[in-house]
C-alpha atoms as a PDB file:
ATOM      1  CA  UNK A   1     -30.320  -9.439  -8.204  1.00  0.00           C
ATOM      2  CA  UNK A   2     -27.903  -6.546  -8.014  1.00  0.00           C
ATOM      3  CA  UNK A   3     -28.998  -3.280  -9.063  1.00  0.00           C
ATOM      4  CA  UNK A   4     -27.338   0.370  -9.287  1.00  0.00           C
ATOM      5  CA  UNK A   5     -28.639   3.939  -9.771  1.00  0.00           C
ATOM      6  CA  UNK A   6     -26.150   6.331 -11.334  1.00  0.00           C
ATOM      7  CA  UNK A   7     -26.213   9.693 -12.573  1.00  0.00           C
ATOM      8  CA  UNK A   8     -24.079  10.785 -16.033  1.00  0.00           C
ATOM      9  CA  UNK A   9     -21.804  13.744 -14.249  1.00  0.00           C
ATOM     10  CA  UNK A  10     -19.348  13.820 -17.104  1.00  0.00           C
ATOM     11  CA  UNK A  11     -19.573  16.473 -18.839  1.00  0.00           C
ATOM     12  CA  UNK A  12     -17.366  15.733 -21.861  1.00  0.00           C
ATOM     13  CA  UNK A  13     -18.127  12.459 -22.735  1.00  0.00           C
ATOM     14  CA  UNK A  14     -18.134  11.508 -26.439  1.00  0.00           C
ATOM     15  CA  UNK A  15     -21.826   9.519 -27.626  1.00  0.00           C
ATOM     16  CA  UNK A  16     -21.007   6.078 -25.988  1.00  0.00           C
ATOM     17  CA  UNK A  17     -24.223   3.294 -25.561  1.00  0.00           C
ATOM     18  CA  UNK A  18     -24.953   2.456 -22.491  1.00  0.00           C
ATOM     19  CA  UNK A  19     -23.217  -1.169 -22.416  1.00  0.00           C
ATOM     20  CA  UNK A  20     -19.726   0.551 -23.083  1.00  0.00           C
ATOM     21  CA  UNK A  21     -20.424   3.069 -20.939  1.00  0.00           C
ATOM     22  CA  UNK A  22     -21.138   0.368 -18.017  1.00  0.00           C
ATOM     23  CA  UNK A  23     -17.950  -1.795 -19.150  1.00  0.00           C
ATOM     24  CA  UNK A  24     -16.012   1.044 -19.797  1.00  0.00           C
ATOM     25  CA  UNK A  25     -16.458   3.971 -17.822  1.00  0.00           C
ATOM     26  CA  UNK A  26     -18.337   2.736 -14.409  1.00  0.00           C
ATOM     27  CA  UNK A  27     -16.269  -0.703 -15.111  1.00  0.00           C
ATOM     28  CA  UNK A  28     -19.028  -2.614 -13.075  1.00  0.00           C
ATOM     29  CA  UNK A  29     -19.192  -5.847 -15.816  1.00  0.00           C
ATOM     30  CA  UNK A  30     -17.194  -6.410 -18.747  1.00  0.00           C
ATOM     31  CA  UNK A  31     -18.472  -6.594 -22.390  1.00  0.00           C
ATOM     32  CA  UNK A  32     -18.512 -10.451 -22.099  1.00  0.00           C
ATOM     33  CA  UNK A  33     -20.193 -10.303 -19.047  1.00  0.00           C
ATOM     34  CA  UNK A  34     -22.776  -7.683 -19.622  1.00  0.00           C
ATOM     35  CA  UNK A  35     -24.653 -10.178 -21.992  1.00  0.00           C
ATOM     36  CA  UNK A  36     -24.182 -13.727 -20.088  1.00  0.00           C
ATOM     37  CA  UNK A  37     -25.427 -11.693 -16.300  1.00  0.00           C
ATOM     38  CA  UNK A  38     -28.285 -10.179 -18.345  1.00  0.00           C
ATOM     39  CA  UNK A  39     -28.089  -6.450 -17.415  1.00  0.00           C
ATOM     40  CA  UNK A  40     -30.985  -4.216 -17.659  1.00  0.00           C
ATOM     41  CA  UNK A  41     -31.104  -0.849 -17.708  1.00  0.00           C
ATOM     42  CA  UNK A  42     -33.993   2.321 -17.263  1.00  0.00           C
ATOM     43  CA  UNK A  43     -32.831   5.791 -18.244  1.00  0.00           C
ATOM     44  CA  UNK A  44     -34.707   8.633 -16.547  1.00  0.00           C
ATOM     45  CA  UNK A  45     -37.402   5.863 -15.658  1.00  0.00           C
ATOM     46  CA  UNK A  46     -38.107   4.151 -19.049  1.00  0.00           C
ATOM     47  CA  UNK A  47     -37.101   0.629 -20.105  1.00  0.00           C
ATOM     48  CA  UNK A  48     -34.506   1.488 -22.717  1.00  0.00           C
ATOM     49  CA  UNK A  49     -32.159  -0.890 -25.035  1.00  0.00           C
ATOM     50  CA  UNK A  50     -28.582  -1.691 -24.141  1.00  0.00           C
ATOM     51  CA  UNK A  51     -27.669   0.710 -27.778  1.00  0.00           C
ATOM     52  CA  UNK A  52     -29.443   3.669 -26.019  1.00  0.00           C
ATOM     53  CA  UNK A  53     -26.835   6.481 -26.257  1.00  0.00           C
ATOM     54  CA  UNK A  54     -25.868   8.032 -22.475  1.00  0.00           C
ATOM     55  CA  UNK A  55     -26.121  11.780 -22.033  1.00  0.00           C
ATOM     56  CA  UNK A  56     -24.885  14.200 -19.193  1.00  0.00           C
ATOM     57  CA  UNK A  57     -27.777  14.331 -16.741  1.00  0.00           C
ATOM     58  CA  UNK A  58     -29.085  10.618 -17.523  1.00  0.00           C
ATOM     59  CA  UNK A  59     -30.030   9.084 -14.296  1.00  0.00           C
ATOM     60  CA  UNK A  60     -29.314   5.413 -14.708  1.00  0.00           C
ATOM     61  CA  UNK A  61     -31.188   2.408 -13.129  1.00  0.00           C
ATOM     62  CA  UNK A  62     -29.125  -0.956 -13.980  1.00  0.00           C
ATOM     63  CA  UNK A  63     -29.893  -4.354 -12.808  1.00  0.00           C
ATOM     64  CA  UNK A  64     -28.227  -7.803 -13.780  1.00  0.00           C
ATOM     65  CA  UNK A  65     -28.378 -11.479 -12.590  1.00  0.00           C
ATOM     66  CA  UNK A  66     -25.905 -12.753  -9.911  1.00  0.00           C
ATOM     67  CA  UNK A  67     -23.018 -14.374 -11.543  1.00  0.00           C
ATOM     68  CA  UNK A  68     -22.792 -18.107 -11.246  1.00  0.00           C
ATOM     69  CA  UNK A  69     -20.917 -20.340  -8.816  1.00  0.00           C
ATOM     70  CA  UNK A  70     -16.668 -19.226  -9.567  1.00  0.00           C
ATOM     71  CA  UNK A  71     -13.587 -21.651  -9.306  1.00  0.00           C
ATOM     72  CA  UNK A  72     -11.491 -19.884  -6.332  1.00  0.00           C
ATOM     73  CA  UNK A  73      -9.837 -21.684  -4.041  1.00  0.00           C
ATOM     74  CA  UNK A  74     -10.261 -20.068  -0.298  1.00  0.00           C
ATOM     75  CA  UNK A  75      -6.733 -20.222   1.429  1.00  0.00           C
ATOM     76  CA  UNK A  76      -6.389 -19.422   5.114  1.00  0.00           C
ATOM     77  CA  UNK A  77      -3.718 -17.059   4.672  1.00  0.00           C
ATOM     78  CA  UNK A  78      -3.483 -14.416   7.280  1.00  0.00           C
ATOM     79  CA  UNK A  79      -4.466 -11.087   6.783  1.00  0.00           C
ATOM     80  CA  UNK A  80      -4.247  -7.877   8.508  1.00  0.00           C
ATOM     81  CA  UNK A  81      -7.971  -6.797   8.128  1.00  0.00           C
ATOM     82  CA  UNK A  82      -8.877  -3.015   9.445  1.00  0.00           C
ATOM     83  CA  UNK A  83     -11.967  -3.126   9.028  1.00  0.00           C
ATOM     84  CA  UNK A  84     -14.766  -5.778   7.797  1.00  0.00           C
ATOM     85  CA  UNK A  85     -18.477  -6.254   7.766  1.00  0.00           C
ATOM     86  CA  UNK A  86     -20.679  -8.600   6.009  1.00  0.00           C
ATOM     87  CA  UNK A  87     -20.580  -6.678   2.866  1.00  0.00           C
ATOM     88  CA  UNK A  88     -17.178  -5.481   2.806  1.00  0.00           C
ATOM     89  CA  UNK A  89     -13.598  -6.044   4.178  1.00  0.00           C
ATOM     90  CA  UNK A  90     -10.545  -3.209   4.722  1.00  0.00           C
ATOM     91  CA  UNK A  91      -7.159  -4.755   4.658  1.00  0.00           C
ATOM     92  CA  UNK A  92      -3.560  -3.479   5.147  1.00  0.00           C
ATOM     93  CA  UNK A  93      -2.356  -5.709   1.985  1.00  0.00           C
ATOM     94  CA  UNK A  94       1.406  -7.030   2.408  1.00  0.00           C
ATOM     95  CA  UNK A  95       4.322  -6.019   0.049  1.00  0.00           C
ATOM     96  CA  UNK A  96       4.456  -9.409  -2.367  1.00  0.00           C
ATOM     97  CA  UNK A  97       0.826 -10.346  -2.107  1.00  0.00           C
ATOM     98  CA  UNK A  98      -0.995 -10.803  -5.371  1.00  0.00           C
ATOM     99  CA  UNK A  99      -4.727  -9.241  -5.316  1.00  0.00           C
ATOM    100  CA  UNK A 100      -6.463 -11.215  -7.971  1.00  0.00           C
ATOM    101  CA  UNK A 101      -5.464 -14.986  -9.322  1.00  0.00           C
ATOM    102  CA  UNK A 102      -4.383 -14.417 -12.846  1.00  0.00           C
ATOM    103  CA  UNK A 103      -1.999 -16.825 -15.151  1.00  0.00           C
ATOM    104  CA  UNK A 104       0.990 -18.130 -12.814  1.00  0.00           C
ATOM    105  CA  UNK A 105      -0.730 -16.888  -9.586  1.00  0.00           C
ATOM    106  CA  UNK A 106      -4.052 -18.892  -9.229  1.00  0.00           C
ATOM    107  CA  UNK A 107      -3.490 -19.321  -5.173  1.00  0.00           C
ATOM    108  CA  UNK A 108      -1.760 -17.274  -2.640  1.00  0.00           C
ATOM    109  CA  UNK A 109      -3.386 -14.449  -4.113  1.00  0.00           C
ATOM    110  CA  UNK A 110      -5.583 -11.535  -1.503  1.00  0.00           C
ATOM    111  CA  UNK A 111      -8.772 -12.680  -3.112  1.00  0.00           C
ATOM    112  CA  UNK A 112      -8.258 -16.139  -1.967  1.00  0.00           C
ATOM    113  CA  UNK A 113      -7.588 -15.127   1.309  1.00  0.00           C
ATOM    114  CA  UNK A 114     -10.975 -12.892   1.460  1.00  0.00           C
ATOM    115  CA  UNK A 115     -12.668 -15.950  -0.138  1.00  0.00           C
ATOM    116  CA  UNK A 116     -11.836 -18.561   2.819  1.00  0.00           C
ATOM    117  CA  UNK A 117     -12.212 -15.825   5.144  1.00  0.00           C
ATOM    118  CA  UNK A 118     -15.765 -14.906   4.223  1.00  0.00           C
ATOM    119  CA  UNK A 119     -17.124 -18.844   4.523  1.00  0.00           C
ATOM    120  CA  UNK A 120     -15.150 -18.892   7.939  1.00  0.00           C
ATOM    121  CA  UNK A 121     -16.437 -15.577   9.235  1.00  0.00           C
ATOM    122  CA  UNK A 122     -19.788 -15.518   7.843  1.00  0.00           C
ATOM    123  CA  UNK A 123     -20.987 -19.659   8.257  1.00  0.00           C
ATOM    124  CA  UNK A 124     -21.667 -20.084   4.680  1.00  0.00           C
ATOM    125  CA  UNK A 125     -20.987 -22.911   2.318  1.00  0.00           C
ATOM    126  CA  UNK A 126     -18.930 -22.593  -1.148  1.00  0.00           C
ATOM    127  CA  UNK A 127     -22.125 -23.108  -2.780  1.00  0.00           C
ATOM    128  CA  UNK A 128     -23.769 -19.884  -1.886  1.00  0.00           C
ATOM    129  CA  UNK A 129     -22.968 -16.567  -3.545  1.00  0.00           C
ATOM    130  CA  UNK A 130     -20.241 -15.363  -1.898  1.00  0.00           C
ATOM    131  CA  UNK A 131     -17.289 -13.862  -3.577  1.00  0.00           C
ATOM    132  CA  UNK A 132     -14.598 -11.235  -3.080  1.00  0.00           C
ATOM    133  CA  UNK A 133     -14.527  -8.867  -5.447  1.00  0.00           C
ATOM    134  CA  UNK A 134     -11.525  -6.724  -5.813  1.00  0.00           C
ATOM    135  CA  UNK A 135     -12.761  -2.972  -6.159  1.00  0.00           C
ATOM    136  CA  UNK A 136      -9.680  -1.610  -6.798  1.00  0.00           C
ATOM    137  CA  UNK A 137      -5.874  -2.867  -7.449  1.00  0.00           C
ATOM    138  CA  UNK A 138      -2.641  -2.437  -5.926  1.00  0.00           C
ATOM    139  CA  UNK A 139       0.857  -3.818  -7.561  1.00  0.00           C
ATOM    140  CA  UNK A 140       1.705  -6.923  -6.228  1.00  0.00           C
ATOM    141  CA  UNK A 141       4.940  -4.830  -4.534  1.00  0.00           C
ATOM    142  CA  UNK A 142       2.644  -2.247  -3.206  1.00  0.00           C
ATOM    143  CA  UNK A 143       1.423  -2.047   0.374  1.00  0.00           C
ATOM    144  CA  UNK A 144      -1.496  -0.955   2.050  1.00  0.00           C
ATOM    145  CA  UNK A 145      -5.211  -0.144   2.184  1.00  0.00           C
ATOM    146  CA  UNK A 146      -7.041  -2.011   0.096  1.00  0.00           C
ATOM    147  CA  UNK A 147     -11.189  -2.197  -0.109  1.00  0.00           C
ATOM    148  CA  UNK A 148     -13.333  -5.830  -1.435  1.00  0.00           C
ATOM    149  CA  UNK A 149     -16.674  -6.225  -1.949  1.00  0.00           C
ATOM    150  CA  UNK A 150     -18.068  -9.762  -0.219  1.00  0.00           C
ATOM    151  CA  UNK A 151     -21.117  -9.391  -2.782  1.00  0.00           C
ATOM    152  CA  UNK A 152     -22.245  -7.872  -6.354  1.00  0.00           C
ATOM    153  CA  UNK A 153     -24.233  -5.174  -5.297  1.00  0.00           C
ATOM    154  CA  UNK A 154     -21.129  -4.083  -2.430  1.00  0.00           C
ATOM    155  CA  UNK A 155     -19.139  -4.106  -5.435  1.00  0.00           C
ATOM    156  CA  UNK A 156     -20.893  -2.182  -7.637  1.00  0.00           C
ATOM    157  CA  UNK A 157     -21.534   0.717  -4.751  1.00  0.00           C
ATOM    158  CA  UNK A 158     -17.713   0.681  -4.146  1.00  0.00           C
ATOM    159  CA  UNK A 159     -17.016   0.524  -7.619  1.00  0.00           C
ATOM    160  CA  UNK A 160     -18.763   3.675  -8.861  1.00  0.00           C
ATOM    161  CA  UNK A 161     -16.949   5.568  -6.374  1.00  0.00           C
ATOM    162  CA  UNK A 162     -13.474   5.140  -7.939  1.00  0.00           C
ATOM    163  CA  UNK A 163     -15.140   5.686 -11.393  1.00  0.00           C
ATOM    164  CA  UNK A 164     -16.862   9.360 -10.199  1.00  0.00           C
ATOM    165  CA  UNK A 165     -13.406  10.226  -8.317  1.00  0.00           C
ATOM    166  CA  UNK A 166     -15.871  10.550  -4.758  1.00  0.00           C
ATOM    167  CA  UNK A 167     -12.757   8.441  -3.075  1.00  0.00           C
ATOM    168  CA  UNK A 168      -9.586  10.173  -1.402  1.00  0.00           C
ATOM    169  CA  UNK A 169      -6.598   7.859  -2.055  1.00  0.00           C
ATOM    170  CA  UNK A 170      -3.260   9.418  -0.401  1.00  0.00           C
ATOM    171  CA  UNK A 171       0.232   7.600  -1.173  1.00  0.00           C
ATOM    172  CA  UNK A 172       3.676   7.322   0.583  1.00  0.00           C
ATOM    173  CA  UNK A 173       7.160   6.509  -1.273  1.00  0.00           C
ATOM    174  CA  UNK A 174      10.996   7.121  -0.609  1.00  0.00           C
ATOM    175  CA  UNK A 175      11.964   8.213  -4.120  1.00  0.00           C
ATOM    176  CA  UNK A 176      15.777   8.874  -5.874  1.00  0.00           C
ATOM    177  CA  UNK A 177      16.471  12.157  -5.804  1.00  0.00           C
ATOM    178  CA  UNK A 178      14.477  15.320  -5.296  1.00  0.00           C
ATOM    179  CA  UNK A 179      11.311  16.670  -7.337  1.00  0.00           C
ATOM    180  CA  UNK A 180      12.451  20.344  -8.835  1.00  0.00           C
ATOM    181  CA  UNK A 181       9.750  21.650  -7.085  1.00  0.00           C
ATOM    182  CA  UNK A 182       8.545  20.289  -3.795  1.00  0.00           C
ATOM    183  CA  UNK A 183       4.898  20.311  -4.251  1.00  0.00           C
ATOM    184  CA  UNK A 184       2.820  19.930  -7.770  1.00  0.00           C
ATOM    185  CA  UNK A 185       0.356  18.495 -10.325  1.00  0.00           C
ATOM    186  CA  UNK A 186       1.863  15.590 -12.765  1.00  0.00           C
ATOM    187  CA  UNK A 187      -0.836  15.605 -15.447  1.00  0.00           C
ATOM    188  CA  UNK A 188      -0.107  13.395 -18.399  1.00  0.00           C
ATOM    189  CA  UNK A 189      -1.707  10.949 -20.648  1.00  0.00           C
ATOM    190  CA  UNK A 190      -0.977   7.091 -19.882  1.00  0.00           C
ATOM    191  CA  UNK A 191      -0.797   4.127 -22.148  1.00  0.00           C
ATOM    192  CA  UNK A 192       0.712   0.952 -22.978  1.00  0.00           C
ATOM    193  CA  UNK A 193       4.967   1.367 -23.675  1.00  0.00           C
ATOM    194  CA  UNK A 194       4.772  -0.428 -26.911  1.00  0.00           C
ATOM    195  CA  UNK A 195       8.274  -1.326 -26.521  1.00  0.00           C
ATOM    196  CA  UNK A 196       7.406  -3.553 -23.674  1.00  0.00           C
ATOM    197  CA  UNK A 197       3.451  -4.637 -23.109  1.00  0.00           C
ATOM    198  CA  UNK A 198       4.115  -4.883 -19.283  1.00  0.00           C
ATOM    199  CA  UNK A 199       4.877  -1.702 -18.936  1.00  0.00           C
ATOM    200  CA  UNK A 200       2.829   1.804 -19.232  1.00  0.00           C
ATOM    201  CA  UNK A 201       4.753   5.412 -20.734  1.00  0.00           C
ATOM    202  CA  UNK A 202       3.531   8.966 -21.210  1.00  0.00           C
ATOM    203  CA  UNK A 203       2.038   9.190 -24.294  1.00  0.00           C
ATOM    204  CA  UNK A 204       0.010  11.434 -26.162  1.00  0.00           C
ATOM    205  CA  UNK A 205      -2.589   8.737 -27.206  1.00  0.00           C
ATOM    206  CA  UNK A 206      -3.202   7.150 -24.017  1.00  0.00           C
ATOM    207  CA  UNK A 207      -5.727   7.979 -21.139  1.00  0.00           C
ATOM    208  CA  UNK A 208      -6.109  11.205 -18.875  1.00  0.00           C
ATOM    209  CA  UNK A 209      -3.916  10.688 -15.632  1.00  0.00           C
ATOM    210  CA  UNK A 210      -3.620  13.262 -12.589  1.00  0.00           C
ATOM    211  CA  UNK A 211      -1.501  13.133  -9.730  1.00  0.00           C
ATOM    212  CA  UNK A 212      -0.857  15.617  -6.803  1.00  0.00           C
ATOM    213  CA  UNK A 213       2.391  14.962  -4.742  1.00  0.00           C
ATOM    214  CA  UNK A 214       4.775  16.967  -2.226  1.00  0.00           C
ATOM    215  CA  UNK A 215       7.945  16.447  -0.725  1.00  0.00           C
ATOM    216  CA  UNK A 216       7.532  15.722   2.602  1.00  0.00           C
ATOM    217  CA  UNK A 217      11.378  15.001   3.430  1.00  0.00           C
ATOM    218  CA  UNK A 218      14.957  15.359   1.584  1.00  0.00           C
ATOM    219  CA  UNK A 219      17.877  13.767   2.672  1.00  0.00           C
ATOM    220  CA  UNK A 220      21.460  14.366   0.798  1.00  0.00           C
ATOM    221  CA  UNK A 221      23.779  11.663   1.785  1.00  0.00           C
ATOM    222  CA  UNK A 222      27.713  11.734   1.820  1.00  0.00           C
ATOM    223  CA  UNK A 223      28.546  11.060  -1.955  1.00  0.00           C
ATOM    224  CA  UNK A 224      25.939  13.818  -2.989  1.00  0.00           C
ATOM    225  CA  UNK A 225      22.586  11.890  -3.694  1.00  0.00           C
ATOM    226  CA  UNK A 226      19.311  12.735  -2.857  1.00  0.00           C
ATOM    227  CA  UNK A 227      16.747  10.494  -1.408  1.00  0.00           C
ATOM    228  CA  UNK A 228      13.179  12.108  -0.805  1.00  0.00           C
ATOM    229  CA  UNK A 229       9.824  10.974   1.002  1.00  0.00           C
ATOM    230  CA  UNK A 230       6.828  12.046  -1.255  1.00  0.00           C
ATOM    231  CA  UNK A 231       3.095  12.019  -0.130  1.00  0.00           C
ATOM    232  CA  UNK A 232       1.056  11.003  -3.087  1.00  0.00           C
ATOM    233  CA  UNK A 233      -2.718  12.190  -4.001  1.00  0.00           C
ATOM    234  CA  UNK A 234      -3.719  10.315  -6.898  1.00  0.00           C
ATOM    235  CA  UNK A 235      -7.013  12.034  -8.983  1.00  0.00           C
ATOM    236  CA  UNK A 236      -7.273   9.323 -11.518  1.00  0.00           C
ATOM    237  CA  UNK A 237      -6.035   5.256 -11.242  1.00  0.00           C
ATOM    238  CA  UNK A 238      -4.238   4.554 -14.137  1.00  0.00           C
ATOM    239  CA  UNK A 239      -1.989   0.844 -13.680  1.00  0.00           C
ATOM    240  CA  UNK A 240       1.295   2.149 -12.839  1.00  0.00           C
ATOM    241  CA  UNK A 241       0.314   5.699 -12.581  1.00  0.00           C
ATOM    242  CA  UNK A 242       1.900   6.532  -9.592  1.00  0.00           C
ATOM    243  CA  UNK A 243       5.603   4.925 -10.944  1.00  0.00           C
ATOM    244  CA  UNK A 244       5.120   6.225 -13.898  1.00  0.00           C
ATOM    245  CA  UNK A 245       4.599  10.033 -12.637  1.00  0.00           C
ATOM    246  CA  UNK A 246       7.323  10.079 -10.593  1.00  0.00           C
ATOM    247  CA  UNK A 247       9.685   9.010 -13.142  1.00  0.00           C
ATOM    248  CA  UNK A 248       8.393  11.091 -14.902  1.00  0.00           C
ATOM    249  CA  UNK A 249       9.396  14.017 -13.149  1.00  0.00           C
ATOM    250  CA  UNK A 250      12.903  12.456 -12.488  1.00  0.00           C
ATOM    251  CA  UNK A 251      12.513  11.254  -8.993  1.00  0.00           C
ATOM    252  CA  UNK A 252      11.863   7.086  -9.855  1.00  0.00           C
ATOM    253  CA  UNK A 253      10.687   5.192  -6.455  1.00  0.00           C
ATOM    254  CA  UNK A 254      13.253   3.529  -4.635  1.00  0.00           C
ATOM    255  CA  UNK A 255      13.404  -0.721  -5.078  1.00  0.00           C
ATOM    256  CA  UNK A 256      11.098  -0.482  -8.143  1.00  0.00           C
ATOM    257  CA  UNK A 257      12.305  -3.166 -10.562  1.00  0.00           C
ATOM    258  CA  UNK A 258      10.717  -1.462 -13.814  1.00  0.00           C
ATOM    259  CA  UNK A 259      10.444   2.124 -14.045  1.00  0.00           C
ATOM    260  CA  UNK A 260      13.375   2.567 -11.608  1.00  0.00           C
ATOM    261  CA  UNK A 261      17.309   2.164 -11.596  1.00  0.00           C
ATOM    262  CA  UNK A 262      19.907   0.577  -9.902  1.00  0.00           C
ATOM    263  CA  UNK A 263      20.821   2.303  -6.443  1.00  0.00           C
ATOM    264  CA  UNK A 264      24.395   1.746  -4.692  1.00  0.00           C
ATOM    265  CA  UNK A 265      23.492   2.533  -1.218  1.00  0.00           C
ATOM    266  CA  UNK A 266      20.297   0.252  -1.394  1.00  0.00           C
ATOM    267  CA  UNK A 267      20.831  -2.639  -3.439  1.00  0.00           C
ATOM    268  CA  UNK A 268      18.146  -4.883  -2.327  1.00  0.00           C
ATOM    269  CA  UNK A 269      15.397  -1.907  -1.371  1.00  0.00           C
ATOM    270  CA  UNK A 270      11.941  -3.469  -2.570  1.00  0.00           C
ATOM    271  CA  UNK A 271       9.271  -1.174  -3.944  1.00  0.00           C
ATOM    272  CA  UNK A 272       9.016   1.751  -1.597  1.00  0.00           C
ATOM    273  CA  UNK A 273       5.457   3.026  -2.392  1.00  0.00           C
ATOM    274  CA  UNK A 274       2.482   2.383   0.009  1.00  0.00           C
ATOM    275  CA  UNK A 275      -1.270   2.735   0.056  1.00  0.00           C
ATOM    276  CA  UNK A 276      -1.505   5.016   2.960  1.00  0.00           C
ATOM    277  CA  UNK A 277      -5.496   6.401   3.474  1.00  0.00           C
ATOM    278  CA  UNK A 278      -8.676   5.644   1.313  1.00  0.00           C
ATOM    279  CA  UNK A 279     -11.369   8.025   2.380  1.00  0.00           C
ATOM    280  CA  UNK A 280     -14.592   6.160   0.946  1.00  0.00           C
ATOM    281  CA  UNK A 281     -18.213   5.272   1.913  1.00  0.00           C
ATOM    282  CA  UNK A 282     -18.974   2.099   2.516  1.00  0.00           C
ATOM    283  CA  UNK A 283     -22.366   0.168   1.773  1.00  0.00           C
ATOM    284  CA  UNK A 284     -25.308   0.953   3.978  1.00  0.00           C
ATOM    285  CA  UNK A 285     -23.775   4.200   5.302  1.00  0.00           C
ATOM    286  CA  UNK A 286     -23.683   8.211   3.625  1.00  0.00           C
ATOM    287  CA  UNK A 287     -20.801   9.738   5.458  1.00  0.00           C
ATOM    288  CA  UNK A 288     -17.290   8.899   4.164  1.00  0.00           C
ATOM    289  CA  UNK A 289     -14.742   6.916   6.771  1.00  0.00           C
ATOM    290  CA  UNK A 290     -11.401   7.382   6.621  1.00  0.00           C
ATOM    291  CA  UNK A 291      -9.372   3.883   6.446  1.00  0.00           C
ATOM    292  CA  UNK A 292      -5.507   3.803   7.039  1.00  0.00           C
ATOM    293  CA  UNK A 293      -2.115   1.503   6.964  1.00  0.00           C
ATOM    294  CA  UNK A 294       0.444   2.833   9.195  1.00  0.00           C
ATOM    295  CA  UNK A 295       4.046   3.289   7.700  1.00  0.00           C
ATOM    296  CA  UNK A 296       5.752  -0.482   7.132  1.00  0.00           C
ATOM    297  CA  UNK A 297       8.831  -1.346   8.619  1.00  0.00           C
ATOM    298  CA  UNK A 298      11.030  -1.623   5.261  1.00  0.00           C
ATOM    299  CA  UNK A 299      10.031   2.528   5.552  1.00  0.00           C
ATOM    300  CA  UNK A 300      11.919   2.858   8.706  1.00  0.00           C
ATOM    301  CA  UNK A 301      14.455   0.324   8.186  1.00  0.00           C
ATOM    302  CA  UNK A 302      15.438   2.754   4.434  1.00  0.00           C
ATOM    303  CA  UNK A 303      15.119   6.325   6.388  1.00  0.00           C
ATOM    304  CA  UNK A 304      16.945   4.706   9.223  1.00  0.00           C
ATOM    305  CA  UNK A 305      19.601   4.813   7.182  1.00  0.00           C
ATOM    306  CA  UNK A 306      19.518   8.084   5.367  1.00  0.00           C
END
């Protein structure tokens, strides 16, 4: 049965219950499957109801049942894995590689890959409870180091370290242009562009999102244009964050097919942002490690050139 112990550390939190703030804020189960897995919870050591209201302070003991036998298909589809053990796996995801099956990509996808890996690696049939489980997410264009859980409880360690901002997450892209100044906080709020679902804009009604960058290299080319290589410190994980930001500030990532634009001198440039270093802990161990994806190729090939 997996089980977590968490203590409340925000210290502006509106009165939530504790289901949403499991669902919602640590993101461990969803609504849906907060009721069919059966979670449990104490609060500072007494059996409490799922309606109790969370307070700074609260130290939180949760336990649910394991969730039942899932319809993934493993696929032996190479990865490059930096680091694995039988709880988690460390992988230097490829540009064009979906993370988690969803409607159009049910194979192909990372967690399919982790999936047939797992039985091969570990021994175990399909039947036993063994599943990836995809911590955190990175565009299907996006690069780079990428953490999975092999098991609920794995998970749900991992998990709470995005949600309590303990992990280090530290970004690469070539972006157009040059940022006004070369180093700096982008703080906005993020939400839904409800001109176009798919995609995410700065608005005032959407959720808190922090990113540090600096300009680590500017090139000006012949006909005047800028091209710049920004190192990217993300504080919160917002979908799209990162693309967002930089349009944001003016500087759009080169190759990126929604929040960018057209660019003469690389016409076919795919999404130049990678998932350089994760600095996290991994289950079973209290010091941090520091994981990392060295620069891809379709970097060199684009500076190459500048």
């Amino acid at each position: 049965m997996p089980c977590l112990s968490h203590v409340v550390k925000e210290n502006n939190i509106s009165p939530v219950r504790l289901d949403r703030y499991v669902s919602e804020i640590l993101g461990i189960l969803s609504r849906s499957q907060i009721k069919a897995r059966q979670l449990k919870g104490k609060i500072n050591g007494k059996n409490v109801k799922l309606s109790r209201i969370v307070k700074q302070g609260d130290n939180l003991e949760l336990n649910w049942e394991d969730a039942p036998p899932f319809d993934l298909l493993p696929e032996n589809i190479p990865l490059e894995t930096i680091y694995e053990d039988v709880r988690c796996v460390v992988i230097n995801k490829a540009q064009g590689m979906v993370v988690h099956p969803g409607a159009g990509n049910r194979q192909g996808t990372l967690a399919n890959a982790l999936y047939y890996r797992r039985l091969a690696n570990g021994g175990k049939n399909a039947n036993e409870n063994i599943r990836p489980g995809i911590v955190h997410r990175l565009d299907k264009e996006t690069s780079g180091v990428i953490v999975a859980a092999y098991d609920d409880e794995a998970h749900a360690f991992l998990a709470e370290q995005f949600k309590s901002r303990k992990t280090k997450k530290n970004y690469i892209a070539i972006v157009q242009g040059a940022p006004k100044e070369p180093k700096g906080k982008i703080e906005t709020f993020l939400a839904r562009d409800p001109k176009d679902r798919k995609k995410f804009a700065v608005s005032e009604s959407g959720r808190s999102a922090i990113t540090y960058y600096k300009t680590v290299k500017t090139w000006r080319i012949k006909n005047g244009a800028y091209y710049s290589l920004i190192l990217l410190r993300p504080r919160t994980g917002r979908t799209h964050q990162l693309r967002v930001h930089l349009r944001h500030i003016g500087v759009p990532i080169l190759g990126d097919p929604m929040y960018g634009s057209a660019d003469k001198m690389f016409p076919k440039a795919s999404l130049m942002l990678h998932s350089r270093k994760l600095a996290i802990t991994i289950p079973g161990e209290t010091e941090e490690r520091i994981f990392s994806a060295p620069m891809p190729q379709r970097f060199k090939e684009i500076m190459e050139k500048l």
